[in-house]
Protein backbone atom coordinates (compact mmCIF):
# COMPACT_ATOMS: atom_id res chain seq x y z
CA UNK A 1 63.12 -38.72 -49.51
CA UNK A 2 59.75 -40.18 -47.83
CA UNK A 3 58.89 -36.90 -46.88
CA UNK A 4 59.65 -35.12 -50.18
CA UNK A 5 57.74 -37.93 -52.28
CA UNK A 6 54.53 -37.47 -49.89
CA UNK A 7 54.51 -33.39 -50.54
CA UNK A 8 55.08 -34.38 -54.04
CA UNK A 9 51.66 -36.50 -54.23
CA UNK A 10 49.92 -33.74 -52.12
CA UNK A 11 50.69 -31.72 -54.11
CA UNK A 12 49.72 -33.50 -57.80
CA UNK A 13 46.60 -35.37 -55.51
CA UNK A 14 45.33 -31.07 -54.90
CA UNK A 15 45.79 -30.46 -58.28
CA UNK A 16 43.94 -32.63 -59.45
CA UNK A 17 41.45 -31.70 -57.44
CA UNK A 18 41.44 -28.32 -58.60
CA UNK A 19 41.15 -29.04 -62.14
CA UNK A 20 37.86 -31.74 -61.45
CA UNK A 21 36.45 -28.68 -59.35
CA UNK A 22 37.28 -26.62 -62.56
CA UNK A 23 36.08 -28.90 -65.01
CA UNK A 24 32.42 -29.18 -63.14
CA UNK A 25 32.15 -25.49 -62.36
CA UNK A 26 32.79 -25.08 -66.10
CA UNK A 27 29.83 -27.76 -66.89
CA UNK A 28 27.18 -25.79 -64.99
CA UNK A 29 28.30 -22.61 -66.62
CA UNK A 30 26.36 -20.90 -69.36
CA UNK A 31 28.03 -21.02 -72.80
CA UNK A 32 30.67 -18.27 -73.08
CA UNK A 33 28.79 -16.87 -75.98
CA UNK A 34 25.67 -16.16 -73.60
CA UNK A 35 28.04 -14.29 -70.62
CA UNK A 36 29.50 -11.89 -73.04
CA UNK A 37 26.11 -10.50 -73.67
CA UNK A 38 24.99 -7.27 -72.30
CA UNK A 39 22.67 -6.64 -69.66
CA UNK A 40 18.88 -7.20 -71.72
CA UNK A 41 15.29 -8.30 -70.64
CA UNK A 42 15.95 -11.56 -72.57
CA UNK A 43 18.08 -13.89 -73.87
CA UNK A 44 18.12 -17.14 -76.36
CA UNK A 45 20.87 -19.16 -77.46
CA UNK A 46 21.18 -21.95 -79.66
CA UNK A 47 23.99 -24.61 -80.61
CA UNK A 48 23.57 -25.50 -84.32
CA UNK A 49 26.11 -28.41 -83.84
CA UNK A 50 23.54 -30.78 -82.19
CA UNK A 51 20.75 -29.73 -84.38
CA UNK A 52 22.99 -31.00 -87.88
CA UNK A 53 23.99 -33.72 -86.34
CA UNK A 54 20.02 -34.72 -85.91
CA UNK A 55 19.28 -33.77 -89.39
CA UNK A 56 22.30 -35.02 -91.18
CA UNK A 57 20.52 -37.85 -92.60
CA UNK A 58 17.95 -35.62 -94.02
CA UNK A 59 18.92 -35.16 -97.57
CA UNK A 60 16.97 -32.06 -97.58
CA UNK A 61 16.50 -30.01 -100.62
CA UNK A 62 18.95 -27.03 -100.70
CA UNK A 63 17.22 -23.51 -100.40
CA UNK A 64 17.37 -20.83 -103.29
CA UNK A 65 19.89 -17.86 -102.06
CA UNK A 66 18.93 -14.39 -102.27
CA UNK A 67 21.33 -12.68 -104.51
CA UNK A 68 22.84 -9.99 -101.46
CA UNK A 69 23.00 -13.80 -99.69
CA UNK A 70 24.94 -15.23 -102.37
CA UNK A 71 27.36 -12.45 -102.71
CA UNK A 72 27.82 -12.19 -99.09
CA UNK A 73 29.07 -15.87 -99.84
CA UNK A 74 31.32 -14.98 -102.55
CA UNK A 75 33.16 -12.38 -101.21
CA UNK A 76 33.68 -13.36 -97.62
CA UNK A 77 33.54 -17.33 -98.06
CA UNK A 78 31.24 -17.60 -95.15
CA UNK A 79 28.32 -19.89 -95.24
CA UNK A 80 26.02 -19.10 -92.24
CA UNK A 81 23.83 -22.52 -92.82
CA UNK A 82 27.37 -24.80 -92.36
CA UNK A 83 29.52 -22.12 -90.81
CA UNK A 84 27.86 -20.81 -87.76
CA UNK A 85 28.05 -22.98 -84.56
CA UNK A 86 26.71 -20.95 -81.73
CA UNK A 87 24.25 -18.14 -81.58
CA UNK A 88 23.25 -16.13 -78.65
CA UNK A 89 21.01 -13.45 -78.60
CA UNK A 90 19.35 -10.69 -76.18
CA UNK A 91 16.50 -8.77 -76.27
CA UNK A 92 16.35 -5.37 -75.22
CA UNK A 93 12.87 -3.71 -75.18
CA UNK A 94 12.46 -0.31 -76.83
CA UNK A 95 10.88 2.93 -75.41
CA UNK A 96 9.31 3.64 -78.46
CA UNK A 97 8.27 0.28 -80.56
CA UNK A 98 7.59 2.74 -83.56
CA UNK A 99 10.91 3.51 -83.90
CA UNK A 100 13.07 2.36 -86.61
CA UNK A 101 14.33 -1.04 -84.01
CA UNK A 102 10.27 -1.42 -83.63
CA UNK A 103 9.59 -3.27 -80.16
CA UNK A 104 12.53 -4.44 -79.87
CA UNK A 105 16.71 -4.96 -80.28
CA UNK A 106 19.09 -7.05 -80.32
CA UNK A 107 22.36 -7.84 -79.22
CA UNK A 108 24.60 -10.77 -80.48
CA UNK A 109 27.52 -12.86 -80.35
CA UNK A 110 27.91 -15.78 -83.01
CA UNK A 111 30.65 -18.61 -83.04
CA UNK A 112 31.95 -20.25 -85.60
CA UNK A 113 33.81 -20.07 -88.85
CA UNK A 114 33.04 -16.63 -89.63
CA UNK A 115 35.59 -14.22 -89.16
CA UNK A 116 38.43 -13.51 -91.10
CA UNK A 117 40.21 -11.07 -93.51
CA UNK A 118 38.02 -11.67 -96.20
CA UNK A 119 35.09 -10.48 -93.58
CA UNK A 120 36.76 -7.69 -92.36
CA UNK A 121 37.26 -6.84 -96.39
CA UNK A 122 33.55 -6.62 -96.60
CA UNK A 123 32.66 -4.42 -93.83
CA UNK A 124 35.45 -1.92 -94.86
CA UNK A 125 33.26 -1.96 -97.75
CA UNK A 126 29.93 -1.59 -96.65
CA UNK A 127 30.40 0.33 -93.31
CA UNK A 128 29.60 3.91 -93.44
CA UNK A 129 32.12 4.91 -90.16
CA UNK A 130 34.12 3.06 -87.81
CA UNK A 131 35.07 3.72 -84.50
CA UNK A 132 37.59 1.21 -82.46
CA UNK A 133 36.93 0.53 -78.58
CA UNK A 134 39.26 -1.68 -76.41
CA UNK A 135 41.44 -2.45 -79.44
CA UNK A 136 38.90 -3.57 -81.45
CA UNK A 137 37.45 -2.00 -84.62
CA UNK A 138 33.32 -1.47 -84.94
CA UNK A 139 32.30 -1.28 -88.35
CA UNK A 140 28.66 0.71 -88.45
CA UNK A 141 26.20 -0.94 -91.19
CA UNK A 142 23.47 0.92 -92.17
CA UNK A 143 20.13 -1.32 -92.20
CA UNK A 144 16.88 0.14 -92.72
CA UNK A 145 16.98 4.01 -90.81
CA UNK A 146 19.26 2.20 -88.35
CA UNK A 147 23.03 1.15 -87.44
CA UNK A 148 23.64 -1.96 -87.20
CA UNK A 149 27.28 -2.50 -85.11
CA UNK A 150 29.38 -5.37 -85.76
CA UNK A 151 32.84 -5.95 -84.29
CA UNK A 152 35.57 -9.20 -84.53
CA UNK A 153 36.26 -9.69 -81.40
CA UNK A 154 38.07 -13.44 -81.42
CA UNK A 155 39.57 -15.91 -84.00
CA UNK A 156 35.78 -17.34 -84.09
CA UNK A 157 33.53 -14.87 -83.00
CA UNK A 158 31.48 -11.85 -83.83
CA UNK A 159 29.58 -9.44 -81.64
CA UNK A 160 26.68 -7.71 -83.42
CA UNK A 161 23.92 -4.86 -81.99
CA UNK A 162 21.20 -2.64 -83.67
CA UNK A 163 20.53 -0.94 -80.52
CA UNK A 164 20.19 2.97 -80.69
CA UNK A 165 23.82 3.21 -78.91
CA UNK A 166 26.72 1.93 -78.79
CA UNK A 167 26.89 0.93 -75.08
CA UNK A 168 25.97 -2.59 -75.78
CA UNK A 169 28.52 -3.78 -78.43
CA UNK A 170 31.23 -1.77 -75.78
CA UNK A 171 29.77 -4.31 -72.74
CA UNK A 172 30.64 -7.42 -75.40
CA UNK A 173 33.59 -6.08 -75.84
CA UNK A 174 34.42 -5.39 -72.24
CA UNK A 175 32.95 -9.00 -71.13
CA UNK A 176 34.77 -10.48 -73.74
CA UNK A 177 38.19 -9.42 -71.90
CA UNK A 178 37.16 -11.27 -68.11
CA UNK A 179 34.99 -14.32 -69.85
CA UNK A 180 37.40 -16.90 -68.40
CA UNK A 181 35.31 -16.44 -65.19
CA UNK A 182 32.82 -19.41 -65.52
CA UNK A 183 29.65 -17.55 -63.77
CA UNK A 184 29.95 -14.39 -65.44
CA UNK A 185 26.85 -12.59 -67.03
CA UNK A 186 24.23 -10.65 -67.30
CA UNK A 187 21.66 -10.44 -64.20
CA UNK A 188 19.02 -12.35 -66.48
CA UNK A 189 21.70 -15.17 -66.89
CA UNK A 190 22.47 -15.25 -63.24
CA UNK A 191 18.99 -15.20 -61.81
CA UNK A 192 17.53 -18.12 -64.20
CA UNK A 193 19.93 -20.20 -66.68
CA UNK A 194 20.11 -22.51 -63.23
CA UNK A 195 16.68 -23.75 -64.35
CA UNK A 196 18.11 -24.56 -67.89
CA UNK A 197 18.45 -28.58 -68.46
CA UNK A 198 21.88 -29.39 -68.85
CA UNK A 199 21.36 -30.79 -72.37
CA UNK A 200 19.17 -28.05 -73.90
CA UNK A 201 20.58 -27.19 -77.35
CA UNK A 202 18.51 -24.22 -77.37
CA UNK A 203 17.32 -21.99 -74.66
CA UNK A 204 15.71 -18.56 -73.96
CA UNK A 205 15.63 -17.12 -70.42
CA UNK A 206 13.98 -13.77 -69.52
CA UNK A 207 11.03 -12.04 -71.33
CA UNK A 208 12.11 -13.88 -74.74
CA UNK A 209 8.43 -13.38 -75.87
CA UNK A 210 9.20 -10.29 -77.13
CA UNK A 211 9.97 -10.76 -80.49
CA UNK A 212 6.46 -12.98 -80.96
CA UNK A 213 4.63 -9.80 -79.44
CA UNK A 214 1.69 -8.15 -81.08
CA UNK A 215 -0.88 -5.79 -79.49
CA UNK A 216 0.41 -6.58 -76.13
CA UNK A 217 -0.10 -10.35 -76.37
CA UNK A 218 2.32 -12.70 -77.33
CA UNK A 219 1.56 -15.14 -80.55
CA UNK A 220 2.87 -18.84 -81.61
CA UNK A 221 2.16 -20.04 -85.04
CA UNK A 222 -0.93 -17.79 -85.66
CA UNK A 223 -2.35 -18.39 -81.90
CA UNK A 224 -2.47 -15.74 -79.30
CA UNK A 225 -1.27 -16.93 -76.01
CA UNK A 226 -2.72 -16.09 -72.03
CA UNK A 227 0.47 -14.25 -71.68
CA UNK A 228 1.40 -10.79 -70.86
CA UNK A 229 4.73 -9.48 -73.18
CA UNK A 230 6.61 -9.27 -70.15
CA UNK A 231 6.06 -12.51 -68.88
CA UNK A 232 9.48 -14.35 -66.90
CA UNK A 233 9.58 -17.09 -69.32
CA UNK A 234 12.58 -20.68 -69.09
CA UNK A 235 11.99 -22.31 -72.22
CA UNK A 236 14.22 -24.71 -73.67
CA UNK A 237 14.77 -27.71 -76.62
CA UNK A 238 16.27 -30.85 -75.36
CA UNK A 239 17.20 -34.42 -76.92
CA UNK A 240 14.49 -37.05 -75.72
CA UNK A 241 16.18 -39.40 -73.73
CA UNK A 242 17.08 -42.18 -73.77
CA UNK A 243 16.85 -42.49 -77.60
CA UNK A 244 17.22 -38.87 -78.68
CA UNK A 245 15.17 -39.04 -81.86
CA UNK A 246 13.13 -36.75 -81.40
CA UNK A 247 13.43 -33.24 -79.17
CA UNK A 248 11.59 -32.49 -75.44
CA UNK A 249 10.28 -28.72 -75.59
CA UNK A 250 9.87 -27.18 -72.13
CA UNK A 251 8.42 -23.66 -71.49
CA UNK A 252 7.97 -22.37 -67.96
CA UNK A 253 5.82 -19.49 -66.93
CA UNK A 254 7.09 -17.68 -63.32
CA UNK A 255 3.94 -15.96 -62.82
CA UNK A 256 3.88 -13.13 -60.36
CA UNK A 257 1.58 -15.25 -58.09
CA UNK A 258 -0.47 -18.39 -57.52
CA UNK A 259 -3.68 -17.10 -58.59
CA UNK A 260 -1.96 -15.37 -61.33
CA UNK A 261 -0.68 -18.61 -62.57
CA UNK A 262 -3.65 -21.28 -61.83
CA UNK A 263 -5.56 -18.66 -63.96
CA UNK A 264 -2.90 -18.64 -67.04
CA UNK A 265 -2.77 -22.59 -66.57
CA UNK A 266 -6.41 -23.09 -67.15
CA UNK A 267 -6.69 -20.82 -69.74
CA UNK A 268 -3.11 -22.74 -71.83
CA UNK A 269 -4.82 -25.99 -71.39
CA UNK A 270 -7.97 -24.81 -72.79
CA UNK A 271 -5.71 -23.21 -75.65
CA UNK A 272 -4.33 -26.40 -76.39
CA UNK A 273 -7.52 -28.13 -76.46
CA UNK A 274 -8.52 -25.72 -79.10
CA UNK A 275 -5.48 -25.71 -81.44
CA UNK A 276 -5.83 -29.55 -81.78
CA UNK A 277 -9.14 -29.41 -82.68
CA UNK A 278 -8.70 -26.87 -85.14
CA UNK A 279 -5.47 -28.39 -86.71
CA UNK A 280 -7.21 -31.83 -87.37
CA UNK A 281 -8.56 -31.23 -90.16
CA UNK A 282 -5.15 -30.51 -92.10
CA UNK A 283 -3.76 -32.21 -95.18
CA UNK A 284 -0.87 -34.37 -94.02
CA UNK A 285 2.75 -32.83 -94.59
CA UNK A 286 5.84 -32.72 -92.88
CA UNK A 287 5.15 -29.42 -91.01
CA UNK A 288 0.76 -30.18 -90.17
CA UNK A 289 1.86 -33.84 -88.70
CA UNK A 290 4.91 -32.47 -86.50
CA UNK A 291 2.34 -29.66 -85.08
CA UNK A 292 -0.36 -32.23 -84.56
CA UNK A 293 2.42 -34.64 -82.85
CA UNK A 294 3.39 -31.17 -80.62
CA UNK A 295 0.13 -30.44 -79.90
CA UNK A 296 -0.84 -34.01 -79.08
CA UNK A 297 2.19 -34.68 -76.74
CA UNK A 298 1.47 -30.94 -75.01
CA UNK A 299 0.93 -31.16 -71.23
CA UNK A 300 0.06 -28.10 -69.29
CA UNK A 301 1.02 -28.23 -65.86
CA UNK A 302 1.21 -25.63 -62.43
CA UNK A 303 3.56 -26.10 -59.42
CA UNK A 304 2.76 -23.18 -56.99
CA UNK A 305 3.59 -19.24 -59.26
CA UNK A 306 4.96 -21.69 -62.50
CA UNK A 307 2.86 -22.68 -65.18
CA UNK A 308 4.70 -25.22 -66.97
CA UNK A 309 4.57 -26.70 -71.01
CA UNK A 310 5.95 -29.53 -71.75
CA UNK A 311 6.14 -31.37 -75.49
CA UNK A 312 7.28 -33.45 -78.02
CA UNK A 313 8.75 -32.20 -81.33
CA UNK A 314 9.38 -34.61 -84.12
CA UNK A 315 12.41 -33.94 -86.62
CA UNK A 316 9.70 -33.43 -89.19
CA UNK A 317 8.89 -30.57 -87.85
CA UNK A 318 12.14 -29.08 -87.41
CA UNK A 319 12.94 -29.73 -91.06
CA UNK A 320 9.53 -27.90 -92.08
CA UNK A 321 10.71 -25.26 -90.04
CA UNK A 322 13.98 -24.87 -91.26
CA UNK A 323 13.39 -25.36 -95.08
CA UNK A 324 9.58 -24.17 -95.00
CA UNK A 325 6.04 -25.76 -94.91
CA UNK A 326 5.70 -26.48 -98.34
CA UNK A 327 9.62 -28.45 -98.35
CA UNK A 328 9.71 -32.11 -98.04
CA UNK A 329 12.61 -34.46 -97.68
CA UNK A 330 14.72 -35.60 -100.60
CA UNK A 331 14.74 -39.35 -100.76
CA UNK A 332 18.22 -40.66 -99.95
CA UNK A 333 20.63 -42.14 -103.13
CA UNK A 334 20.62 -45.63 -103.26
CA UNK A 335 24.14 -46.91 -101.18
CA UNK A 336 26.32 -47.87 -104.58
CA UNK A 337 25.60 -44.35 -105.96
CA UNK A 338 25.86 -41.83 -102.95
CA UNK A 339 28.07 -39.30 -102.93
CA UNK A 340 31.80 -40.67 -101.44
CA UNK A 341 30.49 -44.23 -101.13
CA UNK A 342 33.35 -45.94 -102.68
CA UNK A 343 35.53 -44.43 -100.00
């Protein structure tokens, strides 16, 4: 009976074991959202949850719909401003950036409230073929001269491509079937999300300056930076700690060498210099005083081939960003006639 009660312990004690080693190996794993994505010279992801939960005391001023927006709304009941959760995205750079995807594609998988019957109503509706791959149904959307791809492929998520085939909505797919395994991914996942900070809310790993690309340079809020399209880029938005009211930006340059990168960290600092000097001048609002707090908080820093960014973004900011430079916050009803008070 000794014996049998020791195995019996063993056995929970290894167990237990098991499930801490499971629980921490599922901690430093990317989001499952970012493994099901295809192979891609970039990728950025973003939890919305954190991001309302900052702004929820922002009684900001609702934005005016589009009317496709609005009956998007209607007919499927999905509201992508409350309703999506997670977004992940990659990049996949085109041969030809005159083509109808320009420089480049996209591949994504969203989580959150959005799927459904009502959903799948509307792409019946709007989808000029379908094909179905792995048991899943692909509605094609046609989007301005291209396809765009989009396929339910769980109770809360939805895999979406505009690339020129359909190999990369089949890899989501196929992904999406082995995605229990914490560490799986794309080769841009593998080879960088380990520099990620465990509390980003948003992230990009890989050449995720392609979307900001024009004439071969990449630009940020009207500024051309000192780097090359194809720069290796870890950027990421994290809470300030300890008191997370406002958010730490962090954007890392892997430069092909040394020289390479104490080059593009003298010429970033100088940047800097510039852009706060030239922003001065502006009229106080929401979105001018958050870029003057980013700029002023920017540090530009080099440790061996990485040029690194580091700053402070306000809340302010964020909100002009979300709801536009020339939107301001809503002052908050008084206490005794807010909405729900009573309860």
């Amino acid at each position: 009976m000794h014996r049998r009660t020791r195995r019996t312990l063993l056995g929970v004690a290894a167990a237990l074991v098991l499930l801490a080693v499971a629980v921490f190996l599922r901690s430093k794993a990317p989001p499952e959202a970012a493994r099901l994505l295809p192979e891609s010279d970039g990728i950025i992801y973003i939890n919305l949850k954190p991001f309302r939960a900052l702004l929820r005391h922002q009684h900001l001023r609702p934005t005016k719909r589009v009317p496709g927006y609005q009956e998007f709304i209607d007919a499927t009941g999905i509201n992508w401003e409350k309703d999506l959760d997670q977004a992940a995205i990659a990049l996949h750079r085109m041969k030809n950036p005159n083509g109808p995807n320009g420089p480049v594609a996209y591949s994504m998988v969203l989580v959150g409230k959005i799927t459904g019957a009502r959903l799948n109503a509307w792409l019946n509706a709007h989808a000029s073929s379908r094909s179905t791959y792995a048991g899943h149904t692909i509605y094609d959307i046609p989007s301005q001269g291209r396809t765009v791809r989009v396929s339910q492929i769980g109770y809360n998520m939805l895999a979406i491509s505009n690339t020129p085939t359909p190999e990369q909505i089949h890899s989501i797919i196929d992904r999406h079937s082995t995605a229990a395994w914490p560490f799986a991914g794309s080769t841009v996942l593998q080879q960088h999300y380990h520099d990620v900070p465990l509390l980003a809310m948003a992230w990009g790993v890989g050449q995720i300056g392609l979307p900001f690309s024009k004439s071969g340079a990449i630009s940020i809020f009207g500024y051309s930076l000192p780097l090359p399209t194809d720069s290796t880029i870890v950027a990421s938005l994290a809470p300030s700690l300890p008191v997370p009211s406002s958010l730490h930006l962090r954007v890392e340059e892997i430069a092909p060498d040394e020289q390479t990168a104490e080059s593009q960290s003298a010429a970033l600092a100088t940047l800097v210099t510039m852009a706060r000097g030239a922003i001065a001048p502006l009229a106080p609002d929401p979105a001018n005083n958050g870029l003057k707090e980013l700029l002023k908080t920017a540090k530009v820093t080099r440790h061996r081939d990485r040029v690194m960014v580091t700053a402070t973004l306000p809340p302010s900011f964020l909100i002009a960003l979300v709801r536009g430079k020339n939107s301001t916050p809503k002052p908050a009803p008084a206490p005794e006639t807010a909405p729900g008070a009573a309860k």
